[in-house]
C-alpha atoms as a PDB file:
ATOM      1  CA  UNK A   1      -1.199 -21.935  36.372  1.00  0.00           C
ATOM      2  CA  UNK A   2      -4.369 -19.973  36.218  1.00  0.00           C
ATOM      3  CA  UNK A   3      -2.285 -16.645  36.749  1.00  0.00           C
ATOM      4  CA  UNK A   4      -0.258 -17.384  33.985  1.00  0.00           C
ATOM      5  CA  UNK A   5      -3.143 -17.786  31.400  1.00  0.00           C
ATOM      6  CA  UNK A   6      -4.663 -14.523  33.157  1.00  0.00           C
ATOM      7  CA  UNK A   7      -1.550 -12.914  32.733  1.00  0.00           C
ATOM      8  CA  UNK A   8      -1.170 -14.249  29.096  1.00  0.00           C
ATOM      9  CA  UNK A   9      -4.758 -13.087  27.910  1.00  0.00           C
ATOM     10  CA  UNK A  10      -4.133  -9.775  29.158  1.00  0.00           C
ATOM     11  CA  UNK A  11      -1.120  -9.402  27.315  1.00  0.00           C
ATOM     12  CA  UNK A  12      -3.409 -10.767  24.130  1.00  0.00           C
ATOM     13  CA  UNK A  13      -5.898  -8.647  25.009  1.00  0.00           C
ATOM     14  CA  UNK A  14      -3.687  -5.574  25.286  1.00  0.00           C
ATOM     15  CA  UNK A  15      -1.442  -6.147  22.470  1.00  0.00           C
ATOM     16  CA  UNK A  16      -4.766  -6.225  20.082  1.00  0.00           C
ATOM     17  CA  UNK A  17      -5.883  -3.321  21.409  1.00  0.00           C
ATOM     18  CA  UNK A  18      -2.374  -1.232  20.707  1.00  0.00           C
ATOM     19  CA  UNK A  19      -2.602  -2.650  17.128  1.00  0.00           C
ATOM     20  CA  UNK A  20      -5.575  -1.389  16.223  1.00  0.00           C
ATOM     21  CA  UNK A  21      -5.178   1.685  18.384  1.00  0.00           C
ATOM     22  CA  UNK A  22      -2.126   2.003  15.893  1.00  0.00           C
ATOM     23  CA  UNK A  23      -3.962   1.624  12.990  1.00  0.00           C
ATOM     24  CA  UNK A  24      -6.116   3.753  13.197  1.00  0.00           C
ATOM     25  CA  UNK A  25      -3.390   7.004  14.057  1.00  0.00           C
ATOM     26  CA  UNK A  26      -1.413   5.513  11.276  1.00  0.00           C
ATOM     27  CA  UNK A  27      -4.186   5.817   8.951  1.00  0.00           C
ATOM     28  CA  UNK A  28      -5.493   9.359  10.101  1.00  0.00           C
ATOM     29  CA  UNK A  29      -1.692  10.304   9.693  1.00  0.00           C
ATOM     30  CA  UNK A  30      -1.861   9.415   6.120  1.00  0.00           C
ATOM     31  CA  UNK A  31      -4.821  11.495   5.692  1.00  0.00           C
ATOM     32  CA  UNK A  32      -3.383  14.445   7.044  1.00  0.00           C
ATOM     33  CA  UNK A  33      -0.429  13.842   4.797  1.00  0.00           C
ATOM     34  CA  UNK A  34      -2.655  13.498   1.876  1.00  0.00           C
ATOM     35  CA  UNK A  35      -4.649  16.819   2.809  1.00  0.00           C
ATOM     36  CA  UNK A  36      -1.404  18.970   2.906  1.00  0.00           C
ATOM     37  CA  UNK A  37      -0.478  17.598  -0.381  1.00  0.00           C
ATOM     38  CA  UNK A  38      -3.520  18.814  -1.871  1.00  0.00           C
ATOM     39  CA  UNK A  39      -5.097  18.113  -5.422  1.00  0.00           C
ATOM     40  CA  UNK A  40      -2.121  19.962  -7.634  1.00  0.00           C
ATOM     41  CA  UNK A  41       0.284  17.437  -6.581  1.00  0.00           C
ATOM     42  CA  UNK A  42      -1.228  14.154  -7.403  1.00  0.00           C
ATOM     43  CA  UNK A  43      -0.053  12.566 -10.693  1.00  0.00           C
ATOM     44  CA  UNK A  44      -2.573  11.096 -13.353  1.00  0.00           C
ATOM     45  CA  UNK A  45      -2.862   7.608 -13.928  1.00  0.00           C
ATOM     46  CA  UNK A  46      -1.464   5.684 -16.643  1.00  0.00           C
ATOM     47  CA  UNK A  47      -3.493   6.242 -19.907  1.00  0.00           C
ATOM     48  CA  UNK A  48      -3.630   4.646 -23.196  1.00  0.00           C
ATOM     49  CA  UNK A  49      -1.688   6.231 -25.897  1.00  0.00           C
ATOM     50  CA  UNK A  50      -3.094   7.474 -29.072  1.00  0.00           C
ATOM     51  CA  UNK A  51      -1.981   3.893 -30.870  1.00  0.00           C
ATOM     52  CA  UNK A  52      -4.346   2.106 -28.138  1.00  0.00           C
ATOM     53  CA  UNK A  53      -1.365   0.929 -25.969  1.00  0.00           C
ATOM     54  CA  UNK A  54      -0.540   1.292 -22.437  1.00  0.00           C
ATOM     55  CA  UNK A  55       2.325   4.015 -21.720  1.00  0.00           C
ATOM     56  CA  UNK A  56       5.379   2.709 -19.992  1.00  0.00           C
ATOM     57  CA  UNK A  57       5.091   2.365 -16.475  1.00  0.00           C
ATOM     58  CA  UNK A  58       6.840   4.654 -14.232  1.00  0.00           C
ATOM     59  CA  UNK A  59       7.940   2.698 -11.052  1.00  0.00           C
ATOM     60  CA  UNK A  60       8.315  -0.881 -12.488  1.00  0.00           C
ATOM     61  CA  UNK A  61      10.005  -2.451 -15.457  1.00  0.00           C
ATOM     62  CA  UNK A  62       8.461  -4.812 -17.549  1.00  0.00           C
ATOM     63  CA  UNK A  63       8.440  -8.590 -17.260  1.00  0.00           C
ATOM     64  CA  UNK A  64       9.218 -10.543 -20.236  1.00  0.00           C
ATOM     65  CA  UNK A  65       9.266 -14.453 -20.051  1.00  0.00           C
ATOM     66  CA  UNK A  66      12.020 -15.858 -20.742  1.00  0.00           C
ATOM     67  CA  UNK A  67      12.213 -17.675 -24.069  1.00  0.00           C
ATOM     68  CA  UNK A  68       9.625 -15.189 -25.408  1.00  0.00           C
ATOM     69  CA  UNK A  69      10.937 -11.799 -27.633  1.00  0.00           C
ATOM     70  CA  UNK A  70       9.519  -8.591 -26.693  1.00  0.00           C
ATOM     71  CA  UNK A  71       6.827  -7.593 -29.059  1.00  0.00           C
ATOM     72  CA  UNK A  72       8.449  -4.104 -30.873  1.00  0.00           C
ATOM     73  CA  UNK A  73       5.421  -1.669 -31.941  1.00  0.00           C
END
């Protein structure tokens, strides 16, 4: 029995070490990615509009309760 639990907290002790191992190229790939990008090709973040609301978002659609009327501006 005692191999198995030495044979089980290797494995433990292993797999933790590939996942951070991981992690860590994972992240330094997305820095690389970032750098070749470079500064042109980010886009702004949302800004207020000249009427103080938020413009529409890009990605996501709105949420509106149901029961509840969108507000028209």
């Amino acid at each position: 029995m005692q191999e198995f639990i030495d044979l089980l907290s290797k494995v433990i002790f292993f797999t933790i070490i590939a996942t951070i191992v991981l992690a860590v190229v994972t992240y330094a790939a997305y820095k690389v990615r970032n750098a070749r990008r470079g500064p042109g090709n980010i886009r702004p973040a949302p800004i207020v509009g000249d009427d103080g609301s938020f413009l529409e978002p890009v990605l996501f659609e709105k949420y509106v309760p149901e029961g509840r009327e969108a507000r028209e501006e």
